[in-house]
N, C-alpha and C. Protein backbone atom coordinates (compact mmCIF):
# COMPACT_ATOMS: atom_id res chain seq x y z
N UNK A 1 -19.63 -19.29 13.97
CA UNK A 1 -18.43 -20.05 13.65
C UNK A 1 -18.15 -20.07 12.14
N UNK A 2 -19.23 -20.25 11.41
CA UNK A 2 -19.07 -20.20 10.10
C UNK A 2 -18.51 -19.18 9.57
N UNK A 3 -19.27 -17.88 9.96
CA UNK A 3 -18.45 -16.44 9.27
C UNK A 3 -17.13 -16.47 9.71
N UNK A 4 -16.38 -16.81 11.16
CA UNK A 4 -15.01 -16.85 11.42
C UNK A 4 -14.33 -17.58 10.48
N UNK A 5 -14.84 -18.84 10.01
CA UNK A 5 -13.79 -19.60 9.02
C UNK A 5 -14.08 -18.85 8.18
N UNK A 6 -14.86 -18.44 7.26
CA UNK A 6 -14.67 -17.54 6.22
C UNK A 6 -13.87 -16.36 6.10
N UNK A 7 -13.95 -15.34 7.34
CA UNK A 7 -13.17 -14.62 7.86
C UNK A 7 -11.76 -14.89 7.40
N UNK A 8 -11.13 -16.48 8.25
CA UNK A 8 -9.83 -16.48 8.80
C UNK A 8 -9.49 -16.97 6.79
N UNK A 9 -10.47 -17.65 5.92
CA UNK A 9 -10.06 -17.78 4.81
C UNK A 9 -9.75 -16.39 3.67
N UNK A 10 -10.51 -15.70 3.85
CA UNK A 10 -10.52 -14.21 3.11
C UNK A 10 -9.21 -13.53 3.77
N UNK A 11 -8.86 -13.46 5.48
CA UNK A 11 -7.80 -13.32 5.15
C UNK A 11 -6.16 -13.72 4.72
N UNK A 12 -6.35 -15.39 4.67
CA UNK A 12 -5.43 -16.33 3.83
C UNK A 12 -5.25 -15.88 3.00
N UNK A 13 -6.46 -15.62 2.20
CA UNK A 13 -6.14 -15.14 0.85
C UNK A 13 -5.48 -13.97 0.15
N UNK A 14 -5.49 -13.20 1.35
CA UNK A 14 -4.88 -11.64 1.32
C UNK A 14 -3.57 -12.20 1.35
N UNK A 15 -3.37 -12.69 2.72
CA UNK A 15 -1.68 -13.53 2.54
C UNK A 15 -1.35 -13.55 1.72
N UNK A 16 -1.97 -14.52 0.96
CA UNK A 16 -1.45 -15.32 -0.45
C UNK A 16 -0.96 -14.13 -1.73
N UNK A 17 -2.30 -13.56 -1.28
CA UNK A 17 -1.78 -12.18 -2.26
C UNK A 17 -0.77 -11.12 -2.29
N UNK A 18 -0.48 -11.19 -0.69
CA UNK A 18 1.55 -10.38 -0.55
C UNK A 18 2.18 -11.09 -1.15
N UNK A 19 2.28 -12.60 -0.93
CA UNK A 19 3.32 -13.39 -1.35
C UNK A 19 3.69 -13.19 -2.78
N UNK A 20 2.09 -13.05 -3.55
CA UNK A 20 2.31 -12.48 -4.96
C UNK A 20 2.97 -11.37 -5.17
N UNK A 21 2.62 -10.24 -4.09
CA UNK A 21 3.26 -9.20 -4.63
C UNK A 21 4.73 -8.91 -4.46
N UNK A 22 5.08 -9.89 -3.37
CA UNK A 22 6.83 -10.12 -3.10
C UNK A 22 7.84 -10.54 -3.91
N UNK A 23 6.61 -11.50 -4.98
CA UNK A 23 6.88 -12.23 -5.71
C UNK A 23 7.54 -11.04 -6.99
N UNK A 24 6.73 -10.52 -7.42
CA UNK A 24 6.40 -9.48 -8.31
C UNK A 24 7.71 -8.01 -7.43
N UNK A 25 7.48 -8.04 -6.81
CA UNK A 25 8.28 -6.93 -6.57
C UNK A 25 9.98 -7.15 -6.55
N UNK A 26 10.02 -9.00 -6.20
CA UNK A 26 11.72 -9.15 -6.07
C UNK A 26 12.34 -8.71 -7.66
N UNK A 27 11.38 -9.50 -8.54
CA UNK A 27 11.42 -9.35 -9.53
C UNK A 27 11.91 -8.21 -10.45
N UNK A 28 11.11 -6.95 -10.04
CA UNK A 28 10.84 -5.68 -10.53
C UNK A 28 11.92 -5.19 -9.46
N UNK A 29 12.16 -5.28 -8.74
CA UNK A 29 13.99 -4.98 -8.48
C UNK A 29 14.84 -5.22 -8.72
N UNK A 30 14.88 -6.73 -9.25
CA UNK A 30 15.97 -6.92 -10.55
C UNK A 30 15.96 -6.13 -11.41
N UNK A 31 14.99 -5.94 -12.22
CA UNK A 31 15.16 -4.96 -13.05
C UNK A 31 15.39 -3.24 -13.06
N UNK A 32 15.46 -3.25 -11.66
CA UNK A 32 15.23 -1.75 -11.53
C UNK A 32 17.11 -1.80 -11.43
N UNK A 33 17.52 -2.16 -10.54
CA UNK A 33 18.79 -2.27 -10.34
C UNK A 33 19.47 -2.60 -11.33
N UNK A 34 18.96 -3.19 -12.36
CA UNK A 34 19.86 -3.65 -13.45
C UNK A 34 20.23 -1.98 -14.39
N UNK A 35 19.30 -1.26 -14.30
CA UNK A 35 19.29 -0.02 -14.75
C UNK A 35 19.78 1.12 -13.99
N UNK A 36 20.39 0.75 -12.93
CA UNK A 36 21.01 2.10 -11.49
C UNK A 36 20.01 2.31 -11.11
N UNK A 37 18.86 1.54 -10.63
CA UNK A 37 17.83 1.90 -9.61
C UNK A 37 18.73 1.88 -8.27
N UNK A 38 18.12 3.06 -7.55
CA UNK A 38 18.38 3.33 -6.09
C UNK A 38 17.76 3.35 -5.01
N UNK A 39 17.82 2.48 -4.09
CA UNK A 39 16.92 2.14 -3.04
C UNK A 39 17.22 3.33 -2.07
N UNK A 40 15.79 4.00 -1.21
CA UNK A 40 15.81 4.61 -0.59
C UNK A 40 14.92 4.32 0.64
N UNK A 41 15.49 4.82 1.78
CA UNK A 41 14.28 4.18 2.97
C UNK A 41 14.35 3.14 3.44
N UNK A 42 15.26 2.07 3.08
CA UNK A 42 15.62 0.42 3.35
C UNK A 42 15.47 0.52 5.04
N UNK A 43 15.85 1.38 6.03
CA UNK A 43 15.51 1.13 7.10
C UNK A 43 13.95 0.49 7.53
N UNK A 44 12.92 1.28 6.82
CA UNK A 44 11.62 1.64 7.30
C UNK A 44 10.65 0.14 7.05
N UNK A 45 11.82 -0.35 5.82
CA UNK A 45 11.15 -1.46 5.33
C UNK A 45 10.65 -2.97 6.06
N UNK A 46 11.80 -3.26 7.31
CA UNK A 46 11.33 -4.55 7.86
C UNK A 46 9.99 -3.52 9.11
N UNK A 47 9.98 -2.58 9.56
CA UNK A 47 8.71 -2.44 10.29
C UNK A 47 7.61 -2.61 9.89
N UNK A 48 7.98 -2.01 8.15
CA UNK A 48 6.59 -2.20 7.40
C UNK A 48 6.23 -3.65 7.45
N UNK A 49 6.78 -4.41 6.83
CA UNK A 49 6.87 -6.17 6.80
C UNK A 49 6.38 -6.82 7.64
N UNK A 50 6.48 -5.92 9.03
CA UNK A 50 6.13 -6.48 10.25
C UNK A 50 4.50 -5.86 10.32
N UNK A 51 4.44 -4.51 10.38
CA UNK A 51 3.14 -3.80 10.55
C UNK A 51 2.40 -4.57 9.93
N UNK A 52 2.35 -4.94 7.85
CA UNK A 52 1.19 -5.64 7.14
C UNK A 52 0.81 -6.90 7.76
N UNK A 53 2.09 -7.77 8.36
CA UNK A 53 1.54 -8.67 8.98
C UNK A 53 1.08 -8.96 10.09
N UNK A 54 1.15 -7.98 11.00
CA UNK A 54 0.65 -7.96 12.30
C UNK A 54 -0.95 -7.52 11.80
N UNK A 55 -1.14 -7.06 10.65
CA UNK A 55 -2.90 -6.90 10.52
C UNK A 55 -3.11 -7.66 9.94
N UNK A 56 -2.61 -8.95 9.15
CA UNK A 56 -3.08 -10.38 9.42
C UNK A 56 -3.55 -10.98 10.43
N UNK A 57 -2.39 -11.48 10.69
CA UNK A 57 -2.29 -12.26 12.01
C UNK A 57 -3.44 -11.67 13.22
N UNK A 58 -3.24 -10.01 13.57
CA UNK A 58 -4.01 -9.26 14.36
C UNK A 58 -5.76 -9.49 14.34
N UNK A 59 -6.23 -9.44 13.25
CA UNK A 59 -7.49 -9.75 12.53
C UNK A 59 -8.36 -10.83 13.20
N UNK A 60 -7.58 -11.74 12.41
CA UNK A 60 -7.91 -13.22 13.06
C UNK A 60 -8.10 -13.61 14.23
N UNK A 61 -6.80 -13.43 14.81
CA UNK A 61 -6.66 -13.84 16.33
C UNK A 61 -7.69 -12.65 17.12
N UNK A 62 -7.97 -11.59 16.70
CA UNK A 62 -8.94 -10.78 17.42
C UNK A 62 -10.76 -11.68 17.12
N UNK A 63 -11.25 -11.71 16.02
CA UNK A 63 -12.55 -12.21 15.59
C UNK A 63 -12.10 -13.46 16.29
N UNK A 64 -11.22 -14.65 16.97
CA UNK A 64 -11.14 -15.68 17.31
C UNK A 64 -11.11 -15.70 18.66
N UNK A 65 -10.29 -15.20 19.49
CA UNK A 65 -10.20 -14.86 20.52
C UNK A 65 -11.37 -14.54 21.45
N UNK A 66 -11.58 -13.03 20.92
CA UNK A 66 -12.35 -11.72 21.19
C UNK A 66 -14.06 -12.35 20.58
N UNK A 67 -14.36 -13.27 20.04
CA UNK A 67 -15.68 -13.83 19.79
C UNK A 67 -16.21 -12.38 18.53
N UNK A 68 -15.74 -11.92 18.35
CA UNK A 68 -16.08 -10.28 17.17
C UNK A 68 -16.92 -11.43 16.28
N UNK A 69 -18.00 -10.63 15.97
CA UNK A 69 -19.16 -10.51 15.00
C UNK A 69 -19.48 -10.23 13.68
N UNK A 70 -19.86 -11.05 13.14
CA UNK A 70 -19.90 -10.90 11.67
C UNK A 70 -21.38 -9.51 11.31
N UNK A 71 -21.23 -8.21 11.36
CA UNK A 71 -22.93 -7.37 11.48
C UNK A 71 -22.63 -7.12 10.06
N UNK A 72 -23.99 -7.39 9.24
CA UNK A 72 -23.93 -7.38 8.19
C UNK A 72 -23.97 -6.09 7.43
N UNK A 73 -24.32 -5.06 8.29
CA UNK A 73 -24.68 -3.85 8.16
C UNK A 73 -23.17 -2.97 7.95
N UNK A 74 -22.06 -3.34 8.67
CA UNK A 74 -20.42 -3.14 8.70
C UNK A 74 -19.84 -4.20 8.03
N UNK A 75 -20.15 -5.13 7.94
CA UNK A 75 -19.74 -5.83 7.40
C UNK A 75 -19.28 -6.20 5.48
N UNK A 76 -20.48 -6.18 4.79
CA UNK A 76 -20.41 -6.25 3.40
C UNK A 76 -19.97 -4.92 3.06
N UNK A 77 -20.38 -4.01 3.14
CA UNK A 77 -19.54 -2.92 2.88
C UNK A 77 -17.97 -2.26 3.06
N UNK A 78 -17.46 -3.18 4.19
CA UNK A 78 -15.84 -2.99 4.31
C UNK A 78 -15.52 -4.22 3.63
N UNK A 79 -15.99 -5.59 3.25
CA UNK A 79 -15.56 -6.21 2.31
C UNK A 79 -15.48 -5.91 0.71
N UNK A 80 -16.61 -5.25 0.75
CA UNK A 80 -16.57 -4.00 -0.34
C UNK A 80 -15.37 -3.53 -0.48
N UNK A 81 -15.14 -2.36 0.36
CA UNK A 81 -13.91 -1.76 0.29
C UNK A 81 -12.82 -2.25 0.30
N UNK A 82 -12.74 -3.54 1.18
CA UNK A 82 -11.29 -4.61 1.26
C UNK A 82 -11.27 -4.98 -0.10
N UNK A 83 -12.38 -5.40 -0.95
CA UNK A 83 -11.94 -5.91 -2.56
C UNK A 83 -11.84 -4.98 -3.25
N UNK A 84 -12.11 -3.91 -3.01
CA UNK A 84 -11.60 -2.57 -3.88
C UNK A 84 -9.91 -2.02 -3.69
N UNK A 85 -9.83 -2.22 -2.60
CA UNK A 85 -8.60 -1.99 -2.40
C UNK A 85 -7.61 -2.81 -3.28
N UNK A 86 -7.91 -3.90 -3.42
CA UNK A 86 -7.36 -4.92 -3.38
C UNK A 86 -7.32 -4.88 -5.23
N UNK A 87 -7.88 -4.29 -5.91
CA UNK A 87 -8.43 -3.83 -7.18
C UNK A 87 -7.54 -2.57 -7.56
N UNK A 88 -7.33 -1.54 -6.44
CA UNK A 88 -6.66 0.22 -6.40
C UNK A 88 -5.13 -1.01 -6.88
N UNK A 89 -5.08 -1.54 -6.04
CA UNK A 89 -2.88 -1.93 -5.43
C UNK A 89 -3.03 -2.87 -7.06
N UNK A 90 -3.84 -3.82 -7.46
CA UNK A 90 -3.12 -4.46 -8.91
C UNK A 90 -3.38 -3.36 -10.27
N UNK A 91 -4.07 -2.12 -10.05
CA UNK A 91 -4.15 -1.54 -10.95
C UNK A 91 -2.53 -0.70 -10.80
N UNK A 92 -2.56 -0.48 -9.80
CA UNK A 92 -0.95 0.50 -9.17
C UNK A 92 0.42 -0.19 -9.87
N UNK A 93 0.22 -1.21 -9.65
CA UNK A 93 1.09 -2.52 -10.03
C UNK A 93 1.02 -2.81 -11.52
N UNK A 94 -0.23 -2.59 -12.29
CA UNK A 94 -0.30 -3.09 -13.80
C UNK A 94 0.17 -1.50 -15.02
N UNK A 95 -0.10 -0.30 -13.83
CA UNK A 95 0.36 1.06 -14.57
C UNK A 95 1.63 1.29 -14.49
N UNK A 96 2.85 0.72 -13.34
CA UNK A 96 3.87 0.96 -13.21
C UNK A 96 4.89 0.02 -13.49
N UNK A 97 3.68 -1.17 -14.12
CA UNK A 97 4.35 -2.50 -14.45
C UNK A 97 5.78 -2.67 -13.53
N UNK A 98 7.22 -2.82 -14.61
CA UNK A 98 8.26 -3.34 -13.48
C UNK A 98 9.06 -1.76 -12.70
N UNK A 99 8.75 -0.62 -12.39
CA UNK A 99 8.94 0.30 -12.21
C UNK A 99 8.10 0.09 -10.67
N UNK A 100 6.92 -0.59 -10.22
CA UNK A 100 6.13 -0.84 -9.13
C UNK A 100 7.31 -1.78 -8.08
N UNK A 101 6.92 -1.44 -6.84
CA UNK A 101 7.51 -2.51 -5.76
C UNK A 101 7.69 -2.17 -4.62
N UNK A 102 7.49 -3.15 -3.59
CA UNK A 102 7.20 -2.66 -2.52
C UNK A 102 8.44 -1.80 -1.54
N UNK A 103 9.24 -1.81 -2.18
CA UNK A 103 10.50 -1.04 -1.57
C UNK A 103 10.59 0.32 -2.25
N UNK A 104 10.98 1.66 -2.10
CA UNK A 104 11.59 2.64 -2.41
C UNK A 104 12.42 2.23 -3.57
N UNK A 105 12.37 2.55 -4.76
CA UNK A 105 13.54 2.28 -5.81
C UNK A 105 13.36 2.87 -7.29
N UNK A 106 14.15 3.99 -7.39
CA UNK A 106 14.22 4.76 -8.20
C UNK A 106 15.26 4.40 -9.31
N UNK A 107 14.74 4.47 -10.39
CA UNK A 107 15.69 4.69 -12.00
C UNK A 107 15.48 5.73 -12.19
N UNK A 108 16.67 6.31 -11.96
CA UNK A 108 17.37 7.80 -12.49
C UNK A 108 17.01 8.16 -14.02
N UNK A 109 16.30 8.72 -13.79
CA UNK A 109 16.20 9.43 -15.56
C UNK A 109 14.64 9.38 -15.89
N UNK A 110 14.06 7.98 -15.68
CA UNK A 110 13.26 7.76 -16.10
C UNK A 110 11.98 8.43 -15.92
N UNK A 111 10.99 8.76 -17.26
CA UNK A 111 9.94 9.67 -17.07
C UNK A 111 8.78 9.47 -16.06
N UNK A 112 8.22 10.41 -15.64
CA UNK A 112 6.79 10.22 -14.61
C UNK A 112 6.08 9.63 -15.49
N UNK A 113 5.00 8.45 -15.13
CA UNK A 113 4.05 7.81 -14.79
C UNK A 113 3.03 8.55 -15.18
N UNK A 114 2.15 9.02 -16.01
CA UNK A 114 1.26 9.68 -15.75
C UNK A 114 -0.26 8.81 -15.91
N UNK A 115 -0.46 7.86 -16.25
CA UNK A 115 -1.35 7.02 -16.66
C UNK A 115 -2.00 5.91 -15.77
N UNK A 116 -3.27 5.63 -15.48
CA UNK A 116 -3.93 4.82 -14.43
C UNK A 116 -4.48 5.96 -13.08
N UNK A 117 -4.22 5.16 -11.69
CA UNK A 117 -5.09 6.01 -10.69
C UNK A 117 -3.82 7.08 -10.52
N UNK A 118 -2.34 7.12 -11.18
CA UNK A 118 -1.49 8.36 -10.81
C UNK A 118 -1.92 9.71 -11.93
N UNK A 119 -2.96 9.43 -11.96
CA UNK A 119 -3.59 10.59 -12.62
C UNK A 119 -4.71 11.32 -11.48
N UNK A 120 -5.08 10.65 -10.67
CA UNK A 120 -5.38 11.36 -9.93
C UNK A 120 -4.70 11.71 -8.43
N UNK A 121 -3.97 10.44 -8.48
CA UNK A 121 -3.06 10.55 -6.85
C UNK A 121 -1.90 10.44 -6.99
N UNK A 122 -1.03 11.46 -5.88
CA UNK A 122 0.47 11.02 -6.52
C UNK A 122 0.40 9.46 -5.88
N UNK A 123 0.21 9.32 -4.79
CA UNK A 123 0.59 7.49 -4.29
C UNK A 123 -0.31 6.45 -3.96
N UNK A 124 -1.09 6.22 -5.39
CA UNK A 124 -2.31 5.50 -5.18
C UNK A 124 -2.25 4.22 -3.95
N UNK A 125 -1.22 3.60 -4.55
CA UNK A 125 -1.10 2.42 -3.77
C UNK A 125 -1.12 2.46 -2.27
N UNK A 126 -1.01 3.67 -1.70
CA UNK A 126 -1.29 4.07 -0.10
C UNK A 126 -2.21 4.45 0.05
N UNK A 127 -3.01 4.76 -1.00
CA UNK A 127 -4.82 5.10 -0.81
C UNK A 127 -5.07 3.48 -0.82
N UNK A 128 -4.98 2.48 -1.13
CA UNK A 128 -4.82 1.09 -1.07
C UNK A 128 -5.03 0.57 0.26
N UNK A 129 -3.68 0.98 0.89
CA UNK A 129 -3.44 0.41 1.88
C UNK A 129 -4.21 1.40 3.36
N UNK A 130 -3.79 2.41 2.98
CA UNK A 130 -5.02 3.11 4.40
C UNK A 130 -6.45 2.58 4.01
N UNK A 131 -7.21 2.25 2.90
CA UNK A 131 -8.30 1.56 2.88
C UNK A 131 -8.35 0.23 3.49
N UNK A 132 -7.42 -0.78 3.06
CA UNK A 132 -7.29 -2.08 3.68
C UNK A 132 -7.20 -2.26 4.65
N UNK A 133 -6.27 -1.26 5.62
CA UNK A 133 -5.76 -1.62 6.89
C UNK A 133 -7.10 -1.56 7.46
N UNK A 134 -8.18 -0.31 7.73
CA UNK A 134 -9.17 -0.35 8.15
C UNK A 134 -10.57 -1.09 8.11
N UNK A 135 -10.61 -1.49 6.61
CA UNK A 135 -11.87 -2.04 6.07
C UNK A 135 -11.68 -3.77 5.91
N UNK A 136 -10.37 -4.02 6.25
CA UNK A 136 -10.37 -5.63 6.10
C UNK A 136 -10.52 -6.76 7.71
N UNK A 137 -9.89 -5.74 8.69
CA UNK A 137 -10.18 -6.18 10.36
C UNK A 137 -11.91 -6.05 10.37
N UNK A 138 -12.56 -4.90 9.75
CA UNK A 138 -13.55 -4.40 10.04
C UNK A 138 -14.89 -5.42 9.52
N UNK A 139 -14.32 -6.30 8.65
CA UNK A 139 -15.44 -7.19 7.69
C UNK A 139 -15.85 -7.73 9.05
N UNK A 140 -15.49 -8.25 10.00
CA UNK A 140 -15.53 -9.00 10.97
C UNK A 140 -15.22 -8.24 12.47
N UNK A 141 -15.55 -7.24 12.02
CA UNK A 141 -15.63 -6.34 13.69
C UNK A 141 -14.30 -6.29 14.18
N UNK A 142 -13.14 -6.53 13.95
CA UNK A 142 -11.55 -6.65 14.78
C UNK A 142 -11.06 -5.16 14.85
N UNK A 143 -12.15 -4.16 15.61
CA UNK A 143 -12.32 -2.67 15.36
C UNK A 143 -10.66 -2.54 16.47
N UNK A 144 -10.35 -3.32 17.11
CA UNK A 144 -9.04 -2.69 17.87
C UNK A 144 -7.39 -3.11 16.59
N UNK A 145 -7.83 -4.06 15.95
CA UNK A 145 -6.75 -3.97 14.76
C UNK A 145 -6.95 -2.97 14.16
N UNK A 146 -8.07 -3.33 13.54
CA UNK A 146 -8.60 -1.80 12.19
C UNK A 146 -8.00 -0.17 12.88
N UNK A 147 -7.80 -0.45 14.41
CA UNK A 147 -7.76 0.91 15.08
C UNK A 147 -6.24 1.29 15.20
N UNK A 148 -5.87 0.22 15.65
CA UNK A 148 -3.85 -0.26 15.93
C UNK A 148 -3.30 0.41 14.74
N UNK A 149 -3.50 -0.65 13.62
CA UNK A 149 -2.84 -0.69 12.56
C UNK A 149 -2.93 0.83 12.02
N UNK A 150 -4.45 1.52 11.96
CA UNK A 150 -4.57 2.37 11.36
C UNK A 150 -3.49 3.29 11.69
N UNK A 151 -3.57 3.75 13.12
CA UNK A 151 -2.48 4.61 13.78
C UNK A 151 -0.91 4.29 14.01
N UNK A 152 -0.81 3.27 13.66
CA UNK A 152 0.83 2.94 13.34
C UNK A 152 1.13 3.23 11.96
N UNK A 153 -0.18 3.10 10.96
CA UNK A 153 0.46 3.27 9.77
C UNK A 153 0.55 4.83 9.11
N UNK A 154 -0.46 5.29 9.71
CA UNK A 154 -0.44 6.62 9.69
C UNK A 154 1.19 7.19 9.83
N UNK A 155 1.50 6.75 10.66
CA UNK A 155 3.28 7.34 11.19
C UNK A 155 4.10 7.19 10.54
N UNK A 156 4.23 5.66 10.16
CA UNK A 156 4.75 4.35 9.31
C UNK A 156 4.96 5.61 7.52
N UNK A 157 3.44 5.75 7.08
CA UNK A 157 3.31 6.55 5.89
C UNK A 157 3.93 7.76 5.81
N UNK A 158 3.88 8.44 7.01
CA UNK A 158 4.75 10.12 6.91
C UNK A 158 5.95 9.97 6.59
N UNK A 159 6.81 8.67 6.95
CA UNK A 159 8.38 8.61 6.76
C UNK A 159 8.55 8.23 5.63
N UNK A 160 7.84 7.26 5.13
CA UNK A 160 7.88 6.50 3.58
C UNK A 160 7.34 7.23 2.22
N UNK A 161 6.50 8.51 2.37
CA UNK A 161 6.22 9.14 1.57
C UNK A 161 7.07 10.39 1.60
N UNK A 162 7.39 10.60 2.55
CA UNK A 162 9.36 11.60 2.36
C UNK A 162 10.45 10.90 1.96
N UNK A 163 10.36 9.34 2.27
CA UNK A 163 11.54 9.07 1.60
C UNK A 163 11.36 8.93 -0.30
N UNK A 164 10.05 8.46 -0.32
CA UNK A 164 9.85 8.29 -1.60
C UNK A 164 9.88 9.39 -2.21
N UNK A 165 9.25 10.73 -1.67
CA UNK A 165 9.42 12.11 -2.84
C UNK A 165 10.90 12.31 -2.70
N UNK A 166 11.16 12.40 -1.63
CA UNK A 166 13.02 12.92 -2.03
C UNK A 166 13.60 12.09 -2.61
N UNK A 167 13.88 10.52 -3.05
CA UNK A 167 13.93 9.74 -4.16
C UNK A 167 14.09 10.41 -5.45
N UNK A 168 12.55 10.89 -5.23
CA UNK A 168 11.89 11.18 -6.74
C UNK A 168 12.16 12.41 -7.16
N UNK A 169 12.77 13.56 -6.17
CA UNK A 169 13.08 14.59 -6.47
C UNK A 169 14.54 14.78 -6.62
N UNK A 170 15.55 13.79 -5.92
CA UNK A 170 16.79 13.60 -6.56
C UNK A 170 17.06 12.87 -7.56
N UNK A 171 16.12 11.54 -8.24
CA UNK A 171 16.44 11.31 -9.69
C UNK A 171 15.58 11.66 -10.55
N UNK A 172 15.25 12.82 -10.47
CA UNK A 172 14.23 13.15 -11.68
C UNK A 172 14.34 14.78 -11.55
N UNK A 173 15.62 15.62 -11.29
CA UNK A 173 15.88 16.61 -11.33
C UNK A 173 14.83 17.86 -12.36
N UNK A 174 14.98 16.88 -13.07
CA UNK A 174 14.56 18.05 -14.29
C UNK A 174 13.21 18.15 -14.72
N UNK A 175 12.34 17.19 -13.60
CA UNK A 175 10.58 17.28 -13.89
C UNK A 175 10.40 18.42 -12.38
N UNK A 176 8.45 17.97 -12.54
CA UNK A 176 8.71 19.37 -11.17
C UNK A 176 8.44 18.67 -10.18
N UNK A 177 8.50 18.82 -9.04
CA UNK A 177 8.88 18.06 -7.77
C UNK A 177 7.61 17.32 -7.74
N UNK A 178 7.68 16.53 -6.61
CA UNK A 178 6.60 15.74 -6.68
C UNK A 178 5.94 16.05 -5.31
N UNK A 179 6.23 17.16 -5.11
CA UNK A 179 5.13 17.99 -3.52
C UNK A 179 6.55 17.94 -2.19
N UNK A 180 5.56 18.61 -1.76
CA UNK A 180 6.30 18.74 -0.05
C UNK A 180 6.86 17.63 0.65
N UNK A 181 7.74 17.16 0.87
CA UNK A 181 8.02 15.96 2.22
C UNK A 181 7.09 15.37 2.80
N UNK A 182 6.12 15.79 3.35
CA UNK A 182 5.35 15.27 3.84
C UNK A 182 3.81 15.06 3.31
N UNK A 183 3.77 15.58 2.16
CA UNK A 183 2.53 15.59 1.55
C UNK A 183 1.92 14.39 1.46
N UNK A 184 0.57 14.58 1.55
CA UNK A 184 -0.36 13.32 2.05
C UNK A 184 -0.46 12.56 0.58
N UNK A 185 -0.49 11.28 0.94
CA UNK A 185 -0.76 10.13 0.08
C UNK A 185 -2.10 10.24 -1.06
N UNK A 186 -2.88 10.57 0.24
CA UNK A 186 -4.23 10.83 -0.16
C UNK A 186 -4.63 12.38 -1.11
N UNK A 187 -3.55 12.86 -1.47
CA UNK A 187 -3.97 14.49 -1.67
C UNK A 187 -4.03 14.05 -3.30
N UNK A 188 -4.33 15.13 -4.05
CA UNK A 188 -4.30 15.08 -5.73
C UNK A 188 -2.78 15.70 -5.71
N UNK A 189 -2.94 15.59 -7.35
CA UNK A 189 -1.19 15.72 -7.76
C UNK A 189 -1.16 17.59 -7.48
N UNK A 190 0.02 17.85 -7.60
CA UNK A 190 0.00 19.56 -7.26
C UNK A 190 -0.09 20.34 -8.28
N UNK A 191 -0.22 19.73 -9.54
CA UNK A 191 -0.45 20.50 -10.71
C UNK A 191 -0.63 19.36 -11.94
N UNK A 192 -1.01 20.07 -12.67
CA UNK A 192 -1.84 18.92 -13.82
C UNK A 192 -1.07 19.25 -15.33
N UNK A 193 -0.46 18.19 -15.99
CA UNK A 193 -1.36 17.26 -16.09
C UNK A 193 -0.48 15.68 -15.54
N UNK A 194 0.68 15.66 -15.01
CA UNK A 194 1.81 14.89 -14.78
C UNK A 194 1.90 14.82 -13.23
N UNK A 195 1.52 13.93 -12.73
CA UNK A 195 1.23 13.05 -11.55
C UNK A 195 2.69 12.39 -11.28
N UNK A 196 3.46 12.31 -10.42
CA UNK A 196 4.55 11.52 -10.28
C UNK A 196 4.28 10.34 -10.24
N UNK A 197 5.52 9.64 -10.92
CA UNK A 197 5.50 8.30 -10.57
C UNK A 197 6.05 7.48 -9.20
N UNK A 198 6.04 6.41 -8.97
CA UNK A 198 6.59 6.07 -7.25
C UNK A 198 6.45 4.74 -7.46
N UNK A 199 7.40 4.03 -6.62
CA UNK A 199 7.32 2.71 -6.64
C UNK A 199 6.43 2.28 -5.86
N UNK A 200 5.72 2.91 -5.65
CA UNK A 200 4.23 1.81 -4.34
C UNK A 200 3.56 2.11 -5.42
């Protein structure tokens, strides 16, 4: 019982921590828009909204429900990874300062990003989140969320990382593309030394 309340508090706290980043991102769309930022992908966005929170909510109510087990052996180590993640997304956020946000939104003109983890990935912040989705149900065994989520987001990511490079490849004409349509989140940049920038 004890590890469940801890559980259901660690993931409060994740809560708490979208709210920050909603916070932070309404924000950083003011400013993007104040400059002809252009939103792209606005469809994809309330599923997402829905997906992050269904692996809240999902989590919990699974380790509560479902009686799931705190094994220490799976356990500290995907909390590991859940606070690392959680470390990848405010570094993503502190390199792209108000240029970061959780929506698609491009300023036309403005130069690539090359500095922080977009030196090694074009879309760190989705190396973030495929870590979280899996390793934060998992602190606490909720292996059919960690499993759900994973495979919805997988899908979820193929559409949002085409909308974001074609974004980035129609306002930033004159750098070099920022990869294939579908190129994985997880891949390195396609040539060195200029990593695209992206609003996740």
């Amino acid at each position: 019982m004890t590890s469940q309340i801890l559980f259901t508090a660690l993931v409060l706290a994740v809560g708490l921590e979208r709210l920050a980043e909603l916070v932070v991102a309404r924000r950083n769309a003011a400013w993007s828009f104040a400059r002809g930022g252009v939103e792209s992908g606005a469809g994809h966005y309330p599923v997402m909204v829905v997906l992050h929170t269904g692996l809240l909510v999902g989590a919990v109510v699974e380790v509560w429900l479902l009686g799931r087990l705190f094994l220490p052996a799976l356990g500290w180590p995907m909390l590991a990874l859940a606070l690392g993640s959680q470390a990848l997304r405010w570094w993503c956020i502190r390199t792209l300062g108000p240029r970061w946000n959780t929506r698609v939104i491009v300023v036309p003109g403005l130069p690539l990003v090359d500095g922080g983890p977009y030196r090694w990935f074009r879309h760190p912040n989705y190396v973030a989140v495929v870590v979280e989705g899996f390793a934060l149900p998992l602190v606490h065994s909720a292996w059919i969320t960690a499993t759900v989520f994973t495979a919805v987001d997988a899908a979820l990511l193929r559409v949002r990382v085409r909308a974001e490079n074609r974004a980035l490849t129609a306002a930033l004409p004159a750098t070099r593309d920022p990869g294939p349509a579908g190129t994985s989140p997880l891949a390195p940049p396609v040539s060195p030394p200029r990593p695209p920038a992206s609003p996740s």
